[in-house]
C-alpha atoms as a PDB file:
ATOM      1  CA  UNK A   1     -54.110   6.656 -34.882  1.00  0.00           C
ATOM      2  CA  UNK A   2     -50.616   5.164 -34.780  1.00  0.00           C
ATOM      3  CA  UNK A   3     -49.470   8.607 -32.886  1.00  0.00           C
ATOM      4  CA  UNK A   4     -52.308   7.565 -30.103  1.00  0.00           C
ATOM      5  CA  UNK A   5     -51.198   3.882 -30.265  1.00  0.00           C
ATOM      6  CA  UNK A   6     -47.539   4.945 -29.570  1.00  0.00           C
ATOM      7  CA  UNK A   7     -49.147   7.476 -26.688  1.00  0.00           C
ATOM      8  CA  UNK A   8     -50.751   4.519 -25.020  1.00  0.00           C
ATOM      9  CA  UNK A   9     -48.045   2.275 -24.579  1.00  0.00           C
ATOM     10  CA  UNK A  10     -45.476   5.210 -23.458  1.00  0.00           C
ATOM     11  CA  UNK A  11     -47.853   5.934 -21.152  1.00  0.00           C
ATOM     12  CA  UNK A  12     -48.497   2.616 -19.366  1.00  0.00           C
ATOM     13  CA  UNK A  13     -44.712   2.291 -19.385  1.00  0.00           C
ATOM     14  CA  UNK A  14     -43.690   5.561 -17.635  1.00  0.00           C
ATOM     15  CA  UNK A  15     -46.626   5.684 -15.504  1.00  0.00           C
ATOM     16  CA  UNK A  16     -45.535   2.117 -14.439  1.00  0.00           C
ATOM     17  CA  UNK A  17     -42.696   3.122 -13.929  1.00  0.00           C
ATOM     18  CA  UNK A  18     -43.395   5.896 -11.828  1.00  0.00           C
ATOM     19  CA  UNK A  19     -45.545   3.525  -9.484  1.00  0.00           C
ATOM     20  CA  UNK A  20     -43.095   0.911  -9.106  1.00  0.00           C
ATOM     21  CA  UNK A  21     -40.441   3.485  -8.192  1.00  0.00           C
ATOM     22  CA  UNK A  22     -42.496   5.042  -5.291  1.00  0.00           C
ATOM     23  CA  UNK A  23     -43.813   1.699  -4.526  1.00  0.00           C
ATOM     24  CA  UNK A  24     -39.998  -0.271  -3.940  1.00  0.00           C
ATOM     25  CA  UNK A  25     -38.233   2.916  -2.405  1.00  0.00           C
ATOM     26  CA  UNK A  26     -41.176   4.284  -0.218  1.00  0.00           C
ATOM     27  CA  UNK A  27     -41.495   8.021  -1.647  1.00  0.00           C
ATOM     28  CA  UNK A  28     -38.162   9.249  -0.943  1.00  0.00           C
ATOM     29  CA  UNK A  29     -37.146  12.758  -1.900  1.00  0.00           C
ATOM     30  CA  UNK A  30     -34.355  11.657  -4.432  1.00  0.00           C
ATOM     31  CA  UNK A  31     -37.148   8.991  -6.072  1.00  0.00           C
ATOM     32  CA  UNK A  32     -39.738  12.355  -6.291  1.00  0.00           C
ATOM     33  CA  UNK A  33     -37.140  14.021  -8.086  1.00  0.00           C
ATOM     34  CA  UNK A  34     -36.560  11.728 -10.972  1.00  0.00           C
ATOM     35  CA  UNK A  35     -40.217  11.059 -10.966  1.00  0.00           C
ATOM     36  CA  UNK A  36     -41.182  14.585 -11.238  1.00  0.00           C
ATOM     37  CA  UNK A  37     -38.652  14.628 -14.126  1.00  0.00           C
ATOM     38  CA  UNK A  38     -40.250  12.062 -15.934  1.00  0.00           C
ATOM     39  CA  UNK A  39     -43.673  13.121 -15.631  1.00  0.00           C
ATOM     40  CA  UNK A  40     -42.367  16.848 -16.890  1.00  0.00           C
ATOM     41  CA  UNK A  41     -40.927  14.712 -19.628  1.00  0.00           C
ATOM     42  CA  UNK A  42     -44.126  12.697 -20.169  1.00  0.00           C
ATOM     43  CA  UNK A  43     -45.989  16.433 -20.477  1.00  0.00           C
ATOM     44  CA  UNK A  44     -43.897  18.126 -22.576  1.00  0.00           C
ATOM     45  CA  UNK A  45     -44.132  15.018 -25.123  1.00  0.00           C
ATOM     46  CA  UNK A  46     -47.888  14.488 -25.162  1.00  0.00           C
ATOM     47  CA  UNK A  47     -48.526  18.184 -25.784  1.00  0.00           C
ATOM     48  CA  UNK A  48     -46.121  18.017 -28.511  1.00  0.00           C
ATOM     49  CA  UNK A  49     -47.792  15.349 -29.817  1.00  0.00           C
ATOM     50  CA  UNK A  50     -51.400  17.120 -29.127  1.00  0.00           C
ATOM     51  CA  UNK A  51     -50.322  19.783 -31.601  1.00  0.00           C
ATOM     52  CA  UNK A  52     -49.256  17.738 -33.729  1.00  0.00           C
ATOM     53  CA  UNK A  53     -52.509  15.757 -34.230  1.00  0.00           C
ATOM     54  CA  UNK A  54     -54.433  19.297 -33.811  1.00  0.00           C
ATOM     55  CA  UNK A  55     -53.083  21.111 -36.336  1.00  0.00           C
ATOM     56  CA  UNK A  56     -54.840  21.044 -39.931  1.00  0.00           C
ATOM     57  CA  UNK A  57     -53.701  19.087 -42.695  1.00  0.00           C
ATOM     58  CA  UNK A  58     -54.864  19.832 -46.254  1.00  0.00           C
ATOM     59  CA  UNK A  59     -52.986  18.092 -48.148  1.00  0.00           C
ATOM     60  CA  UNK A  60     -53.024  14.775 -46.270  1.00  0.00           C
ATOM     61  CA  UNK A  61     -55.838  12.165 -46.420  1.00  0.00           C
ATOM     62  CA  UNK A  62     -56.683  11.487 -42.872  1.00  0.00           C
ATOM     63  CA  UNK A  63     -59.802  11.410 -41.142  1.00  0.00           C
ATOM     64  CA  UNK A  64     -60.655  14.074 -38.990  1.00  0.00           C
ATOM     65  CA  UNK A  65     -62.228  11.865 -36.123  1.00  0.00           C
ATOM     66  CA  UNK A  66     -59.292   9.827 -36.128  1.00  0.00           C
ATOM     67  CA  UNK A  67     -56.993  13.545 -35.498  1.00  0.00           C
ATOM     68  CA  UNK A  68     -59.531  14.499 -32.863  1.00  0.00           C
ATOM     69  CA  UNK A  69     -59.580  11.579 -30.844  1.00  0.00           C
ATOM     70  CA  UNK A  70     -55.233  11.240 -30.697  1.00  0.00           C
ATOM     71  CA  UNK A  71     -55.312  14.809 -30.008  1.00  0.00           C
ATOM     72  CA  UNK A  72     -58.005  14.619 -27.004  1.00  0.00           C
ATOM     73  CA  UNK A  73     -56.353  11.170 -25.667  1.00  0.00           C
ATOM     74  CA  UNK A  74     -52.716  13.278 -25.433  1.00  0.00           C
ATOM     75  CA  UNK A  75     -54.787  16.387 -23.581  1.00  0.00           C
ATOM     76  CA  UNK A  76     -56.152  13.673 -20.994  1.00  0.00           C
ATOM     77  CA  UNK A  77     -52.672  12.345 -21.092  1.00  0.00           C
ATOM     78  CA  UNK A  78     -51.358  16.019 -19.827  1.00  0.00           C
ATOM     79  CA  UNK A  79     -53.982  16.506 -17.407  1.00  0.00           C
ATOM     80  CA  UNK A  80     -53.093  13.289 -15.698  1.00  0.00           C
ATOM     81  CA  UNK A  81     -49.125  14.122 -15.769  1.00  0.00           C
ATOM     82  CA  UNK A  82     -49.656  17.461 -13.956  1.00  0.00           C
ATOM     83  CA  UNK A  83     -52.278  15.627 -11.484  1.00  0.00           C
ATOM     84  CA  UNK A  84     -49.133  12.933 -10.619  1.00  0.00           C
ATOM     85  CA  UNK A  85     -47.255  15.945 -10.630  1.00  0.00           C
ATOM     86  CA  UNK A  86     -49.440  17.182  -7.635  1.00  0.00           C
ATOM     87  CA  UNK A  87     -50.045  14.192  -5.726  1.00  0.00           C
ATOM     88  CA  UNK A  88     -46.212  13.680  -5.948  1.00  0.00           C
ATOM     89  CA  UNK A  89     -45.295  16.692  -3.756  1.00  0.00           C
ATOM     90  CA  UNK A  90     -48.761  16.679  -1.484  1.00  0.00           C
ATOM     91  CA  UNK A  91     -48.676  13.050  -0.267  1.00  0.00           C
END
Protein backbone atom coordinates (compact mmCIF):
# COMPACT_ATOMS: atom_id res chain seq x y z
CA UNK A 1 0.00 0.00 0.00
CA UNK A 2 2.90 2.41 0.45
CA UNK A 3 3.47 2.09 -3.59
CA UNK A 4 -0.40 3.45 -3.85
CA UNK A 5 0.26 6.03 -1.06
CA UNK A 6 3.33 7.36 -3.00
CA UNK A 7 0.91 7.14 -6.38
CA UNK A 8 -1.58 9.40 -4.71
CA UNK A 9 0.39 12.17 -3.71
CA UNK A 10 2.51 12.22 -7.17
CA UNK A 11 -0.54 12.38 -8.64
CA UNK A 12 -2.27 15.34 -6.94
CA UNK A 13 1.08 17.08 -7.39
CA UNK A 14 1.58 16.72 -11.19
CA UNK A 15 -1.96 16.89 -11.97
CA UNK A 16 -1.85 20.22 -9.98
CA UNK A 17 0.57 21.13 -11.61
CA UNK A 18 -0.67 20.60 -14.90
CA UNK A 19 -3.88 22.75 -13.99
CA UNK A 20 -2.15 25.59 -12.61
CA UNK A 21 0.09 25.76 -15.68
CA UNK A 22 -2.84 25.95 -18.21
CA UNK A 23 -4.72 27.95 -15.77
CA UNK A 24 -1.80 31.11 -15.28
CA UNK A 25 -0.55 30.96 -19.03
CA UNK A 26 -3.98 30.41 -20.83
CA UNK A 27 -3.22 27.05 -22.88
CA UNK A 28 -0.42 28.16 -24.90
CA UNK A 29 1.29 25.81 -27.30
CA UNK A 30 4.77 25.89 -25.48
CA UNK A 31 2.71 25.23 -21.89
CA UNK A 32 0.87 21.98 -23.92
CA UNK A 33 4.16 20.82 -24.68
CA UNK A 34 5.69 20.48 -21.30
CA UNK A 35 2.35 19.38 -20.08
CA UNK A 36 2.00 16.67 -22.52
CA UNK A 37 5.53 15.71 -21.35
CA UNK A 38 4.62 15.37 -17.97
CA UNK A 39 1.55 13.53 -18.33
CA UNK A 40 3.68 10.96 -20.78
CA UNK A 41 5.93 10.97 -17.77
CA UNK A 42 3.10 10.50 -15.26
CA UNK A 43 1.99 7.27 -17.67
CA UNK A 44 4.96 5.67 -18.18
CA UNK A 45 5.53 5.72 -14.19
CA UNK A 46 2.14 4.46 -13.04
CA UNK A 47 2.25 1.54 -15.47
CA UNK A 48 5.58 0.77 -14.21
CA UNK A 49 4.37 0.81 -11.02
CA UNK A 50 1.04 -1.28 -12.13
CA UNK A 51 3.39 -4.13 -13.00
CA UNK A 52 5.05 -3.91 -10.34
CA UNK A 53 2.15 -4.39 -7.87
CA UNK A 54 0.64 -7.04 -10.54
CA UNK A 55 3.15 -9.30 -10.75
CA UNK A 56 3.16 -12.44 -8.27
CA UNK A 57 5.18 -12.67 -5.33
CA UNK A 58 5.79 -16.03 -3.62
CA UNK A 59 8.10 -15.50 -1.49
CA UNK A 60 6.87 -12.23 0.04
CA UNK A 61 4.14 -11.91 2.72
CA UNK A 62 1.76 -9.43 1.34
CA UNK A 63 -1.79 -9.49 0.99
CA UNK A 64 -3.21 -9.98 -2.21
CA UNK A 65 -6.11 -7.34 -1.84
CA UNK A 66 -3.72 -4.90 -0.79
CA UNK A 67 -1.54 -5.77 -4.53
CA UNK A 68 -4.85 -5.59 -6.34
CA UNK A 69 -6.11 -2.47 -5.20
CA UNK A 70 -2.33 -0.38 -5.85
CA UNK A 71 -2.31 -2.09 -9.05
CA UNK A 72 -6.05 -1.04 -10.15
CA UNK A 73 -5.55 2.64 -8.52
CA UNK A 74 -2.18 3.02 -11.01
CA UNK A 75 -4.50 1.55 -14.15
CA UNK A 76 -7.15 4.40 -13.26
CA UNK A 77 -4.15 6.57 -12.82
CA UNK A 78 -3.13 5.75 -16.70
CA UNK A 79 -6.48 6.03 -18.00
CA UNK A 80 -6.80 9.50 -16.63
CA UNK A 81 -3.14 10.58 -18.00
CA UNK A 82 -4.04 9.59 -21.59
CA UNK A 83 -7.66 11.30 -21.09
CA UNK A 84 -5.54 14.81 -20.07
CA UNK A 85 -3.53 13.76 -22.80
CA UNK A 86 -6.65 14.16 -25.10
CA UNK A 87 -8.36 17.02 -23.75
CA UNK A 88 -4.91 18.75 -23.94
CA UNK A 89 -4.72 18.81 -27.77
CA UNK A 90 -8.81 18.94 -28.43
CA UNK A 91 -9.67 22.00 -26.29
Amino acid sequence: MAIAAADILGAILAFGGIIVMLAVFNANIFIKIIDFILLIGVMLITARLAMFSLRPRYATRTNKISQIAAGIYCICLVVAAVYCIVQLFIS
